[in-house]
C-alpha atoms as a PDB file:
ATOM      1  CA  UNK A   1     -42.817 -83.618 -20.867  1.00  0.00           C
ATOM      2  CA  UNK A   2     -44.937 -83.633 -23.772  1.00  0.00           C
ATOM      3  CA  UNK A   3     -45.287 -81.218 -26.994  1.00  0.00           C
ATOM      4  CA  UNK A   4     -48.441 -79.994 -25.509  1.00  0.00           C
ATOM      5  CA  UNK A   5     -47.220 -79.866 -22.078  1.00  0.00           C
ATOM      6  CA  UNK A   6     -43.870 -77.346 -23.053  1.00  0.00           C
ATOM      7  CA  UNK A   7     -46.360 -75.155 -25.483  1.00  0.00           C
ATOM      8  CA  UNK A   8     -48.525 -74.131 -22.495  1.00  0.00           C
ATOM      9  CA  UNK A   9     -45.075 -73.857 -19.922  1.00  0.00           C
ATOM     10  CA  UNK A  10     -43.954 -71.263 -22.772  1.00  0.00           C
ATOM     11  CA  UNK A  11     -47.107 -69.864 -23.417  1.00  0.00           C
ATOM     12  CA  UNK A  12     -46.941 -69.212 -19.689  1.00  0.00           C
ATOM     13  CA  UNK A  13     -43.852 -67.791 -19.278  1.00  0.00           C
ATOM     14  CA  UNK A  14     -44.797 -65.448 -22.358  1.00  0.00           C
ATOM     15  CA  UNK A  15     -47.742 -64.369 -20.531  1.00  0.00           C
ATOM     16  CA  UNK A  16     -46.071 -63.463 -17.185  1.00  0.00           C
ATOM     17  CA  UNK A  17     -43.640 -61.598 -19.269  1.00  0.00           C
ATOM     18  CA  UNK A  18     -45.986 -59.644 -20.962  1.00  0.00           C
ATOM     19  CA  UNK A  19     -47.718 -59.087 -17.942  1.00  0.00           C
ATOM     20  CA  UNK A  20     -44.500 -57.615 -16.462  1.00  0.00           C
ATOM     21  CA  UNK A  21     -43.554 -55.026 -19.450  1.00  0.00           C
ATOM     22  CA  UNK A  22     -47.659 -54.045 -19.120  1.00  0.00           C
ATOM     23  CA  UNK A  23     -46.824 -53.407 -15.320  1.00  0.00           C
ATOM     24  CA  UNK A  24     -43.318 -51.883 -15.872  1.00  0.00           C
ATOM     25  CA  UNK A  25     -44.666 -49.602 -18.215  1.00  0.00           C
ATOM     26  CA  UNK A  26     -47.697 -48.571 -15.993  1.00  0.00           C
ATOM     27  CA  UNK A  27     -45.748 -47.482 -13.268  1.00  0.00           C
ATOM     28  CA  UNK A  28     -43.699 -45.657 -15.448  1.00  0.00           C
ATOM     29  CA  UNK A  29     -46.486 -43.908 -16.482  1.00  0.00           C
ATOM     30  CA  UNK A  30     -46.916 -43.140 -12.987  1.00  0.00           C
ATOM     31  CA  UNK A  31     -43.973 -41.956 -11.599  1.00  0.00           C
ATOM     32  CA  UNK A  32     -43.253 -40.002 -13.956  1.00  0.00           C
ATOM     33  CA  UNK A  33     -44.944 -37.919 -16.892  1.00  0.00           C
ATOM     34  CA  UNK A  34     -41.515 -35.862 -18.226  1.00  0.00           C
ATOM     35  CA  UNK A  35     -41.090 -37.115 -21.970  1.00  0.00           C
ATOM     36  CA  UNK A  36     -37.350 -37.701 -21.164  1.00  0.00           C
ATOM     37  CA  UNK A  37     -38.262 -39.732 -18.706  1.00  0.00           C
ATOM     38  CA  UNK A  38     -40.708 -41.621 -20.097  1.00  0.00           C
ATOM     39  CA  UNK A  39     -38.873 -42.517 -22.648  1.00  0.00           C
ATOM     40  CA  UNK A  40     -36.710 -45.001 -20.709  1.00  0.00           C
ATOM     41  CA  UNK A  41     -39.608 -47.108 -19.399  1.00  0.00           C
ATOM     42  CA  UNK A  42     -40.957 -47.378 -22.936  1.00  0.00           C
ATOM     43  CA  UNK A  43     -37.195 -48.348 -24.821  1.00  0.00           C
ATOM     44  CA  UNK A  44     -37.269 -50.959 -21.286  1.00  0.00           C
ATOM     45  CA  UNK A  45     -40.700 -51.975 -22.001  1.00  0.00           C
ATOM     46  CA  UNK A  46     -39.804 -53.062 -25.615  1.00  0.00           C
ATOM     47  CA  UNK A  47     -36.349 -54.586 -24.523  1.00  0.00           C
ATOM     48  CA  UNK A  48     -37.837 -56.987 -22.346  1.00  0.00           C
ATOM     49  CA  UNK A  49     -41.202 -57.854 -24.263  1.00  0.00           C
ATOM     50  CA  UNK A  50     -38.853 -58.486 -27.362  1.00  0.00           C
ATOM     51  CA  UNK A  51     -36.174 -60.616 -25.355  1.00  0.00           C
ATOM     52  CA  UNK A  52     -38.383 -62.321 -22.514  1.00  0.00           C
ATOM     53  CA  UNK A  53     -37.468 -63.674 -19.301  1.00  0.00           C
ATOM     54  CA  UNK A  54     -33.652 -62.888 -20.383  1.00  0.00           C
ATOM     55  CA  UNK A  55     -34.297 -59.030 -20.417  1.00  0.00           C
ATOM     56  CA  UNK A  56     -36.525 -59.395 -17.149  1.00  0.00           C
ATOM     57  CA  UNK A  57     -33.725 -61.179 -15.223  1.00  0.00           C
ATOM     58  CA  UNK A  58     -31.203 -58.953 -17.085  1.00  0.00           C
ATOM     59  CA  UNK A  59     -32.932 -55.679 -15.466  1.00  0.00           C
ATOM     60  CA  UNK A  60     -34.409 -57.405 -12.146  1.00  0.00           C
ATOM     61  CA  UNK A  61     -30.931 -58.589 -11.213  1.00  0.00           C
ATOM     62  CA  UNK A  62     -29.031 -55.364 -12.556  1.00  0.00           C
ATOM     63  CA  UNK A  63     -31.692 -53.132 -10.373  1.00  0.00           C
ATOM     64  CA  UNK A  64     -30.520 -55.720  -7.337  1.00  0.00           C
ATOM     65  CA  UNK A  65     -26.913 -54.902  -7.799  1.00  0.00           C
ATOM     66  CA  UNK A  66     -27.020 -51.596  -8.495  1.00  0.00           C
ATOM     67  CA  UNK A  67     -28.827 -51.251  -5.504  1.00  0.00           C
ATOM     68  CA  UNK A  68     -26.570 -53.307  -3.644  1.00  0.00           C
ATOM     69  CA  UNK A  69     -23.293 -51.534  -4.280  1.00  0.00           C
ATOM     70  CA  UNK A  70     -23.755 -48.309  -5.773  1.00  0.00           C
ATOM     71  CA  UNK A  71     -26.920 -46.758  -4.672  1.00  0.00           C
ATOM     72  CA  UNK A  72     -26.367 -44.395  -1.662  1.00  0.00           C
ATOM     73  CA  UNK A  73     -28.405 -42.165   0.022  1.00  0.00           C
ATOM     74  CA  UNK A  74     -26.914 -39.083  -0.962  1.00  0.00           C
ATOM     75  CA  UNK A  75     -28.642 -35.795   0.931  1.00  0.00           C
ATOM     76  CA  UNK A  76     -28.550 -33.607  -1.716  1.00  0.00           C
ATOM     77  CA  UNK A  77     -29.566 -30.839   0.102  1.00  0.00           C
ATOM     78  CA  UNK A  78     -26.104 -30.762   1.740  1.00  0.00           C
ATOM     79  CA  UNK A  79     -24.648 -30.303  -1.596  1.00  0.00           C
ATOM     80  CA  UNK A  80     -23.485 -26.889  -3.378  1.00  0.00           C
ATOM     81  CA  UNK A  81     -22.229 -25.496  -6.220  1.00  0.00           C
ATOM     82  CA  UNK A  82     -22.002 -22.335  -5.072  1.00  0.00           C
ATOM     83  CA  UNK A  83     -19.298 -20.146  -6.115  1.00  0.00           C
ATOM     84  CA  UNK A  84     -19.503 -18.311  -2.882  1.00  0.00           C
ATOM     85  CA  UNK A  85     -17.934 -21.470  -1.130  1.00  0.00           C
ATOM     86  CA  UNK A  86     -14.664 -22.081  -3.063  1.00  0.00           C
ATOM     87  CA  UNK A  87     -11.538 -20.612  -2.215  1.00  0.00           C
ATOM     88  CA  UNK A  88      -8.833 -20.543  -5.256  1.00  0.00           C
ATOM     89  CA  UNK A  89      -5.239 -20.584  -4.266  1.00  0.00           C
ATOM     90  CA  UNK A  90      -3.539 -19.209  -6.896  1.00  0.00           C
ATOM     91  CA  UNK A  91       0.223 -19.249  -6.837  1.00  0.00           C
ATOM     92  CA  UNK A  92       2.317 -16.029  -6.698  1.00  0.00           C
ATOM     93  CA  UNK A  93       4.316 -14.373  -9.147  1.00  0.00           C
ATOM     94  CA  UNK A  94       7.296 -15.118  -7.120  1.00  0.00           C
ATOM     95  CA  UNK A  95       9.519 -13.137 -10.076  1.00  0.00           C
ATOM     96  CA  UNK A  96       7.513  -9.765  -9.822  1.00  0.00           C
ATOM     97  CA  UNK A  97       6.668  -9.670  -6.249  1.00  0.00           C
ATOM     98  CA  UNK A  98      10.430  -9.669  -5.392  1.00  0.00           C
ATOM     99  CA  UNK A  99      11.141  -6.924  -7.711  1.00  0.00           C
ATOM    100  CA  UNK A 100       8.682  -4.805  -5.687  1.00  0.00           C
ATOM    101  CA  UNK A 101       9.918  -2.459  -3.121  1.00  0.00           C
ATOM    102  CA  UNK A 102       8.231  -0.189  -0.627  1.00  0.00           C
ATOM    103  CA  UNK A 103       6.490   2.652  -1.890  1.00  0.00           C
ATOM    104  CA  UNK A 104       8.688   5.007   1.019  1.00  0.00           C
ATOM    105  CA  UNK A 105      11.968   3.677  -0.729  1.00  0.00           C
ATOM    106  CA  UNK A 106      10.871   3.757  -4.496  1.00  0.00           C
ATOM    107  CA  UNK A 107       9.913   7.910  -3.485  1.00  0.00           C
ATOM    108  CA  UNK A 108      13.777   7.710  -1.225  1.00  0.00           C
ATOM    109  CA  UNK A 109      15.779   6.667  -3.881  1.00  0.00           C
ATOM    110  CA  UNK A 110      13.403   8.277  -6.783  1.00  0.00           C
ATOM    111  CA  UNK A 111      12.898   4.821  -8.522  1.00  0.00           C
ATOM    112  CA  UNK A 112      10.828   5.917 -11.041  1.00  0.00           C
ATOM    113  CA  UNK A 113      10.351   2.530 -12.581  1.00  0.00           C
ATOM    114  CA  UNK A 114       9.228   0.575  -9.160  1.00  0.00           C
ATOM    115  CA  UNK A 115       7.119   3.538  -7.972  1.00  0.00           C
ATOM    116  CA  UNK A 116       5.553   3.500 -11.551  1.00  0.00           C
ATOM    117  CA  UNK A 117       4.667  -0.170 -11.468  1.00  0.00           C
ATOM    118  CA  UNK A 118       3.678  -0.230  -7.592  1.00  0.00           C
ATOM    119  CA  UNK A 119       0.790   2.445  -8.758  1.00  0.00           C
ATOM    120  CA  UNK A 120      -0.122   0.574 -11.357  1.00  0.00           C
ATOM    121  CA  UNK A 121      -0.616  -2.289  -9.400  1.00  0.00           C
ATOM    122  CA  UNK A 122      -2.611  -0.369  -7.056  1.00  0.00           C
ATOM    123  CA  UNK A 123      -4.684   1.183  -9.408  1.00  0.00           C
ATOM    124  CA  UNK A 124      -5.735  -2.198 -11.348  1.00  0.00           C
ATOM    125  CA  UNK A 125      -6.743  -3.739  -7.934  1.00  0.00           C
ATOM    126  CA  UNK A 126      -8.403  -2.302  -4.526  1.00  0.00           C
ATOM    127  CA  UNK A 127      -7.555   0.934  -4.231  1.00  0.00           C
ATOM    128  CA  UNK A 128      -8.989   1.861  -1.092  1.00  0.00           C
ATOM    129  CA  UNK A 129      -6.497  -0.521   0.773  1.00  0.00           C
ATOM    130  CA  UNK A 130      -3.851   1.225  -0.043  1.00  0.00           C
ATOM    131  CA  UNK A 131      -4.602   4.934   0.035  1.00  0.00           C
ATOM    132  CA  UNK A 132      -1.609   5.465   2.332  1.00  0.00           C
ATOM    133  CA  UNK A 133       0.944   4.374  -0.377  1.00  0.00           C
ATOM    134  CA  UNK A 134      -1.129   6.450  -3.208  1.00  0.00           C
ATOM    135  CA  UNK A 135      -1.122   9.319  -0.826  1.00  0.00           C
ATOM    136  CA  UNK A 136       2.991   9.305  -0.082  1.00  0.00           C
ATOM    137  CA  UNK A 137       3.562   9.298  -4.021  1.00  0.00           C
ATOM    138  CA  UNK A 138       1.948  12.140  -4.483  1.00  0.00           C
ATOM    139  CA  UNK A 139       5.510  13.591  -3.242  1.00  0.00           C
ATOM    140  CA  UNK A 140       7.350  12.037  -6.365  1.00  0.00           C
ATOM    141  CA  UNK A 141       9.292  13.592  -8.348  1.00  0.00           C
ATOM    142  CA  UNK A 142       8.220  11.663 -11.059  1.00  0.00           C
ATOM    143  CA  UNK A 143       5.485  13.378 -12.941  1.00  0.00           C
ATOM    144  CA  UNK A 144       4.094  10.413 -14.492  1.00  0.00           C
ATOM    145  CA  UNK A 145       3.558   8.746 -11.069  1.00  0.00           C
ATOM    146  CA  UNK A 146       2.117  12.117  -9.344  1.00  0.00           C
ATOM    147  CA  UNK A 147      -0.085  12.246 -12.063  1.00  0.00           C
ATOM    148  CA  UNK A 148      -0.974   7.921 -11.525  1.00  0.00           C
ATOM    149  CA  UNK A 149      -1.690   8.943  -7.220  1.00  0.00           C
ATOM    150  CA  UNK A 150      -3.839  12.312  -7.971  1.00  0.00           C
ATOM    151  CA  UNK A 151      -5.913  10.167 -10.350  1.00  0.00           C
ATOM    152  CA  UNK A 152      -5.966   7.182  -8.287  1.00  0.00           C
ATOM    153  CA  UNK A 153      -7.286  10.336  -5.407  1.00  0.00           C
ATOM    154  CA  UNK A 154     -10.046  11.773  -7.276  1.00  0.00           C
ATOM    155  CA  UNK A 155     -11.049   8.418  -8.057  1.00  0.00           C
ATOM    156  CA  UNK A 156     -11.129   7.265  -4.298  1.00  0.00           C
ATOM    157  CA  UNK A 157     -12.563  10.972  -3.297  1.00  0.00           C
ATOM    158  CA  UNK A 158     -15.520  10.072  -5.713  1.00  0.00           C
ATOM    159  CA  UNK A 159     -16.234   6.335  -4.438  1.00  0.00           C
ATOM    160  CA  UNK A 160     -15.841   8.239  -0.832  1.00  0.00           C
ATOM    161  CA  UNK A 161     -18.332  11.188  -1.209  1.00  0.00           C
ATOM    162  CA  UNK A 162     -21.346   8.858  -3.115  1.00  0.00           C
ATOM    163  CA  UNK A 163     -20.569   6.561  -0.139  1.00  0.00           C
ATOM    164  CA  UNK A 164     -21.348   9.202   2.062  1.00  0.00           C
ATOM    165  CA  UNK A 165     -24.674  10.336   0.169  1.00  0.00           C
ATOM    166  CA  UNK A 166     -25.943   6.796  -0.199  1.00  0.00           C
ATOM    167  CA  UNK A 167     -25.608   6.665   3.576  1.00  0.00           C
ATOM    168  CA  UNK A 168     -27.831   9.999   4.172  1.00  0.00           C
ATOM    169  CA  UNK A 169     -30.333   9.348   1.646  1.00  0.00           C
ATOM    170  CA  UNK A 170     -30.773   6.290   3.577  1.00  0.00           C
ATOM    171  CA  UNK A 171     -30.913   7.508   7.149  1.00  0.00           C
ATOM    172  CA  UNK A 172     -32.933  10.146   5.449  1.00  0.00           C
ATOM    173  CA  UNK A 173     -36.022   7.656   4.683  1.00  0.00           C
ATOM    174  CA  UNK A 174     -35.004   5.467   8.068  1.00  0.00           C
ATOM    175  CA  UNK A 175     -32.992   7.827  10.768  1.00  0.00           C
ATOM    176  CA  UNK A 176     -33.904   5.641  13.565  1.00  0.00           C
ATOM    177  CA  UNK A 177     -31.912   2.050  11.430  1.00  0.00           C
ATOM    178  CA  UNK A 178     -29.122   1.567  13.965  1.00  0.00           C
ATOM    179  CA  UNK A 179     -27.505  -0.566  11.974  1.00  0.00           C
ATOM    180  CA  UNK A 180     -27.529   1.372   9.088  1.00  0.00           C
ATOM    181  CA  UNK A 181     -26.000   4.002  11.459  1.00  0.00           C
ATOM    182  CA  UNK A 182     -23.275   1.735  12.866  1.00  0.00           C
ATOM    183  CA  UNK A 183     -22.455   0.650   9.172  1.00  0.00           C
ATOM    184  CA  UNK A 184     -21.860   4.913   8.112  1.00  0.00           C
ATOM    185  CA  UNK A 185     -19.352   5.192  11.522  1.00  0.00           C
ATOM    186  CA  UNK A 186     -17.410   2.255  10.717  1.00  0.00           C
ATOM    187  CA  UNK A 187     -16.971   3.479   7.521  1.00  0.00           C
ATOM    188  CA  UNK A 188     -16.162   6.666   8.251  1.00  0.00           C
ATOM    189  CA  UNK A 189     -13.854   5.487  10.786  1.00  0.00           C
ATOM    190  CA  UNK A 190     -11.886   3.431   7.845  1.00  0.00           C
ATOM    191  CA  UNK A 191     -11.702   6.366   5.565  1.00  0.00           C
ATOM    192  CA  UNK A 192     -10.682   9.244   7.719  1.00  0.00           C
ATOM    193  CA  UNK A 193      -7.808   6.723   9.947  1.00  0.00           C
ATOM    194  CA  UNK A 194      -6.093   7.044   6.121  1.00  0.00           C
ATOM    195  CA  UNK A 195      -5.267  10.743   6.165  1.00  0.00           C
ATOM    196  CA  UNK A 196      -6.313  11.001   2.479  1.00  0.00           C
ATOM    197  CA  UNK A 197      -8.207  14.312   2.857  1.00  0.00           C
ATOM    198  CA  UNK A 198      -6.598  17.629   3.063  1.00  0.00           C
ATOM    199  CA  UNK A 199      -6.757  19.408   6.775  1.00  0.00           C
ATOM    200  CA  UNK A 200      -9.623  21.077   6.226  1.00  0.00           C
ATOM    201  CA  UNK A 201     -11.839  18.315   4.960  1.00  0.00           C
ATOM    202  CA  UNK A 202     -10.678  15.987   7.461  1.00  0.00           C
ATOM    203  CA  UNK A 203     -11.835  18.531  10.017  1.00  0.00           C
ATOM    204  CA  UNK A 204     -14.962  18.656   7.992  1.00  0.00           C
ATOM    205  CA  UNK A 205     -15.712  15.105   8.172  1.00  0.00           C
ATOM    206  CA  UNK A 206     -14.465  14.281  11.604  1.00  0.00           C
ATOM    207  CA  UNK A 207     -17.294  16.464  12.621  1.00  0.00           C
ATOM    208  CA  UNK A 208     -19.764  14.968  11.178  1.00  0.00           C
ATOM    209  CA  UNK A 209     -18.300  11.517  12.428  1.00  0.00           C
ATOM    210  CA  UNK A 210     -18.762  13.112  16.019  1.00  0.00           C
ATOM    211  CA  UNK A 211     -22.233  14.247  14.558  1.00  0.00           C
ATOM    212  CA  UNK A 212     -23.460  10.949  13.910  1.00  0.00           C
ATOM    213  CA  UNK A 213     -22.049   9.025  17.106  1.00  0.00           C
ATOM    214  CA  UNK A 214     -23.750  11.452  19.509  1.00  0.00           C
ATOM    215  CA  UNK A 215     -26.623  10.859  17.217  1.00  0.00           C
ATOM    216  CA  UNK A 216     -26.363   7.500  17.825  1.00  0.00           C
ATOM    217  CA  UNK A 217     -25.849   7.860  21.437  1.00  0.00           C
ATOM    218  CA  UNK A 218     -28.802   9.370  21.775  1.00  0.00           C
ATOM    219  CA  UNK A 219     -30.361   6.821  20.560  1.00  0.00           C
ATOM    220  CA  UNK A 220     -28.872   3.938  21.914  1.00  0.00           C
ATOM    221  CA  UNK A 221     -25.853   4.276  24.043  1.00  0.00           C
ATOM    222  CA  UNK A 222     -25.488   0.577  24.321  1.00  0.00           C
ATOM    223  CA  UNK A 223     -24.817   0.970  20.029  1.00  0.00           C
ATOM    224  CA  UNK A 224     -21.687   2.550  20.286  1.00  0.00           C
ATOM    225  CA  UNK A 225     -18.871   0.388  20.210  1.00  0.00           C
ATOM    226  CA  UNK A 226     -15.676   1.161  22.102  1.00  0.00           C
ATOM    227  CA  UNK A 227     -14.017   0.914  18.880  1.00  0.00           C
ATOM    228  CA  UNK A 228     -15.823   3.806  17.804  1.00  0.00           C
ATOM    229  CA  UNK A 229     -15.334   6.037  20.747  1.00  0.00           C
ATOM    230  CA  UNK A 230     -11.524   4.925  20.572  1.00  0.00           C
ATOM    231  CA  UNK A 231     -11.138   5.695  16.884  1.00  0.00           C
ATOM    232  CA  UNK A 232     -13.402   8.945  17.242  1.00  0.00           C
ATOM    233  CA  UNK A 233     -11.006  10.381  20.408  1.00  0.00           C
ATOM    234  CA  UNK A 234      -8.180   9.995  18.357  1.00  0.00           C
ATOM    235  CA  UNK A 235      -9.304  11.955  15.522  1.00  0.00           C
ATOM    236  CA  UNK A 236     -10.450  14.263  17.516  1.00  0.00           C
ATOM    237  CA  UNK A 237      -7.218  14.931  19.020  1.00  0.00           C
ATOM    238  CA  UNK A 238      -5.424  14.554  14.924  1.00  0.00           C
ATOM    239  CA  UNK A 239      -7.533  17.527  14.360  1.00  0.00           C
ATOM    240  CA  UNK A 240      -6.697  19.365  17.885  1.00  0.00           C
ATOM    241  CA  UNK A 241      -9.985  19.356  19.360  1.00  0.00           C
ATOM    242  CA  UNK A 242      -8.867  18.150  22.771  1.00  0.00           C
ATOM    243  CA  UNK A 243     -11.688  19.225  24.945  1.00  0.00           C
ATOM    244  CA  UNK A 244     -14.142  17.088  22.883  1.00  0.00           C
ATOM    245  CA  UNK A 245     -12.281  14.115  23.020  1.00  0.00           C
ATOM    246  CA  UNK A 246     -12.137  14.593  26.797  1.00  0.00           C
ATOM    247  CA  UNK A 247     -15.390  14.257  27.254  1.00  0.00           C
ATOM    248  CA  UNK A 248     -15.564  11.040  24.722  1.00  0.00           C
ATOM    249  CA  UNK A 249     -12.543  10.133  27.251  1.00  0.00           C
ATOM    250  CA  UNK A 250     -15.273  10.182  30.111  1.00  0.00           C
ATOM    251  CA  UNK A 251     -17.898   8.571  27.986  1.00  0.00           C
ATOM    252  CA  UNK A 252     -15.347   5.658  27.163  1.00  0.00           C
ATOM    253  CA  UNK A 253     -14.312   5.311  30.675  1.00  0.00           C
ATOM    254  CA  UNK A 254     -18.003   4.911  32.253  1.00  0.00           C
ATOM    255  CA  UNK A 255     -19.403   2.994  29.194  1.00  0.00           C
ATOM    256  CA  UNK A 256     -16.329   0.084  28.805  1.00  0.00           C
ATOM    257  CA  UNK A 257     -14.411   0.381  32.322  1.00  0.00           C
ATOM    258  CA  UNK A 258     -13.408  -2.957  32.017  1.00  0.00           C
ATOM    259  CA  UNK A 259     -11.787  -2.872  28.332  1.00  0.00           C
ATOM    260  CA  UNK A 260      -8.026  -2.565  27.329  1.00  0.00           C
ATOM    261  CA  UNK A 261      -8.856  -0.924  24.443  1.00  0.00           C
ATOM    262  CA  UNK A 262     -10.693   1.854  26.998  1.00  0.00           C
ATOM    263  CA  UNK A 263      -6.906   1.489  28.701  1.00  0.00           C
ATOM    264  CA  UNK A 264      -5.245   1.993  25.682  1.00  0.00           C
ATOM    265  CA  UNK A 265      -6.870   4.697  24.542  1.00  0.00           C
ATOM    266  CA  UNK A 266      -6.973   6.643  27.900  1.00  0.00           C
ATOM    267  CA  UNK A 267      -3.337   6.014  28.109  1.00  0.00           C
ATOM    268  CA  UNK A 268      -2.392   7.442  24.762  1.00  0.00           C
ATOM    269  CA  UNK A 269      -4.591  10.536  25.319  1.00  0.00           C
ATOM    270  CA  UNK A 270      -3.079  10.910  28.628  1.00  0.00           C
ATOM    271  CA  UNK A 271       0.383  10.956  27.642  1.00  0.00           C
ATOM    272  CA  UNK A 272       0.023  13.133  24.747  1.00  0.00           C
ATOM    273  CA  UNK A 273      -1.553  15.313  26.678  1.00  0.00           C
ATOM    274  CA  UNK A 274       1.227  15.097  29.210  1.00  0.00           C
ATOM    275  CA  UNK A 275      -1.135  14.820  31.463  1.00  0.00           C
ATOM    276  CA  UNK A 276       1.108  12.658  34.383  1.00  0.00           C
ATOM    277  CA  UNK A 277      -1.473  12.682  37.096  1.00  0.00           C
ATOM    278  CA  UNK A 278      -4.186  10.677  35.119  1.00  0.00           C
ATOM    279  CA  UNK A 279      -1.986   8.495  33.050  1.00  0.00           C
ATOM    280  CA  UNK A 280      -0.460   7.268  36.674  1.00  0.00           C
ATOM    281  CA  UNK A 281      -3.303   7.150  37.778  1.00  0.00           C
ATOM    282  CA  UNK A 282      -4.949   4.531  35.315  1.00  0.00           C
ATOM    283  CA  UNK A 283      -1.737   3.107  34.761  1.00  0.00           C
ATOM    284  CA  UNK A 284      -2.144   1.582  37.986  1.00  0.00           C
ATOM    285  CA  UNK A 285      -5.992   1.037  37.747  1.00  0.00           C
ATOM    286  CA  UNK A 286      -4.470  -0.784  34.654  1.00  0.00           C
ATOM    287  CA  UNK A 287      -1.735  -3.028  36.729  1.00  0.00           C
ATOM    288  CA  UNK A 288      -4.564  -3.710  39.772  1.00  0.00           C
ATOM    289  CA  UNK A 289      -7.605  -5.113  37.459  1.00  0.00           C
ATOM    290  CA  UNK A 290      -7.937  -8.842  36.281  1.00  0.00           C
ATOM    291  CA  UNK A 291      -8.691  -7.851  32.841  1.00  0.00           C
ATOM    292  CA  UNK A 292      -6.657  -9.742  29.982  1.00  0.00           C
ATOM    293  CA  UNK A 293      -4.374  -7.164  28.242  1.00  0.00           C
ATOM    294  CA  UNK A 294      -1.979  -7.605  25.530  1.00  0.00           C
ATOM    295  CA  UNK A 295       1.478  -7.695  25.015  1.00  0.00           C
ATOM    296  CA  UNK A 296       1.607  -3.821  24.196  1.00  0.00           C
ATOM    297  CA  UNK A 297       0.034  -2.901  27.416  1.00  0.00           C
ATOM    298  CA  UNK A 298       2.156  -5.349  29.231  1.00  0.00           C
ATOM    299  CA  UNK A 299       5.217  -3.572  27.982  1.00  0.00           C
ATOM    300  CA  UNK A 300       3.632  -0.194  28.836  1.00  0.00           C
ATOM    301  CA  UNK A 301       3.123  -1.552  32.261  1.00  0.00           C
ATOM    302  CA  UNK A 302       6.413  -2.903  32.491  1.00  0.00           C
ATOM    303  CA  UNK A 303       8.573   0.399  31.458  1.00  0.00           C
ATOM    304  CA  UNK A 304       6.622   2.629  33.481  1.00  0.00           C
ATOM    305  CA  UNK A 305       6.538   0.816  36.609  1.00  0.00           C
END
């Protein structure tokens, strides 16, 4: 090859590789107009206009490889970061939750130390789970802890009653939001099965429980859950309003006949009523159906039979 033949082959090859950085940097222009991103096709551009055909094949055949081996086609819709999702597993104070002892015991025994530490570790976390426990140490002797459980009280009343007007003011704007409606009974339901209140307020508010599912009734009979009527018979029978709950009985019975927690319910009532000719009566009702019942029932069936 002669002198003037290898000056044109590199003049050539110089000209296709300008003619690739021109291109390269065009369609970076074009897919993109971010400065960040731009800035990696120009520093690109430069690289391979200053070190031709070596920076071309460089980046052609790291592109090919990349693409190869690594590239994926991640969908990254599918992914989240959302705190919502993850689940921490923390590990338990083994030391300090063997030191604890049941509330009934610390009060037994007047363990002032245990019963002091078991309401502060109410108090610091949810206290509404464990309004039973607060409620039993109001009964210390301890004045320190009564005073921890009538605090941890009017704190729980509080939280309780605005509850209860949030849940007005919105059936006040929306009566007719059965949801909204189902949402007040269930908490109701929570709060009064608790026995926080004194005897007259839980009269008070079992009342207005009953209020609210004959409202609902009304409105939709199909809306009310056995597991309200269940819950609602037995407080009306806590608060010795038997002839009320007798007629939720016969609500309960035509609305779920095929339920054991209709059963269950009818049962109890029955029997603490004393009432032998009914609770026979759909005790065997109970022993003839092909509904699935639990192992409770099945021991009911099995010591009365």
């Amino acid at each position: 090859m002669t002198p003037e033949q290898e000056l044109r082959l590199i003049l050539s090859i110089l000209i296709i590789n300008t003619i690739i950085v021109i291109a390269y940097f065009i369609y970076g222009c074009i897919v993109t107009r971010e400065k960040g991103a731009l800035s990696k096709y120009v520093i690109l551009s430069i690289f391979m206009f200053l070190c031709p055909v070596v920076g071309v094949l460089f980046l052609g055949f790291g592109t090919l490889f990349y693409r190869m081996f690594y590239d994926s086609n991640i969908d990254l819709a599918a992914i989240t970061f959302s705190k919502e999702r993850v689940e921490v597993l923390e590990r338990p104070d083994e030391e300090t939750e063997l030191n604890l002892v049941p509330m009934e015991e610390a009060i037994m025994i007047d363990d002032k130390e245990s019963l002091r530490q078991l309401l502060l570790n109410v108090l610091r976390g949810d206290m509404s789970k464990s309004i039973n426990a607060v409620t039993k140490a109001l009964n210390s002797s301890d004045s320190e802890a009564s005073h921890y459980a009538a605090s941890a009280i009017m704190d729980i009343m509080n939280d309780f009653q605005n509850t209860i007007q949030k849940f007005q003011a919105q059936l006040e704007s929306n009566p007719n939001d059965i949801e909204v409606i189902q949402l007040y009974i269930e908490y109701l339901i929570k709060m009064l099965c608790t026995n926080f209140l004194s005897d007259l307020e839980q009269k008070t508010y079992v009342y207005m429980l009953l209020h609210i599912c004959e409202d609902l009734y009304d409105k939709n009979p199909k809306a009310v859950k056995v597991f309200y009527e269940t819950n609602l018979i037995d407080l009306l029978v806590k608060i010795g309003d038997i002839q009320t709950a007798q007629n939720w009985i016969e609500h309960l019975i035509t609305d779920y006949p095929d339920d054991q927690e209709m059963y269950r319910c009818v049962l109890h009532f029955y029997y603490s009523q004393k009432d032998r000719n009914n609770f026979f009566t759909y005790l065997e009702q109970l022993k003839k159906s092909d509904i699935d019942i639990d192992k409770d029932l099945l021991d009911l069936i099995r010591i009365f039979s």
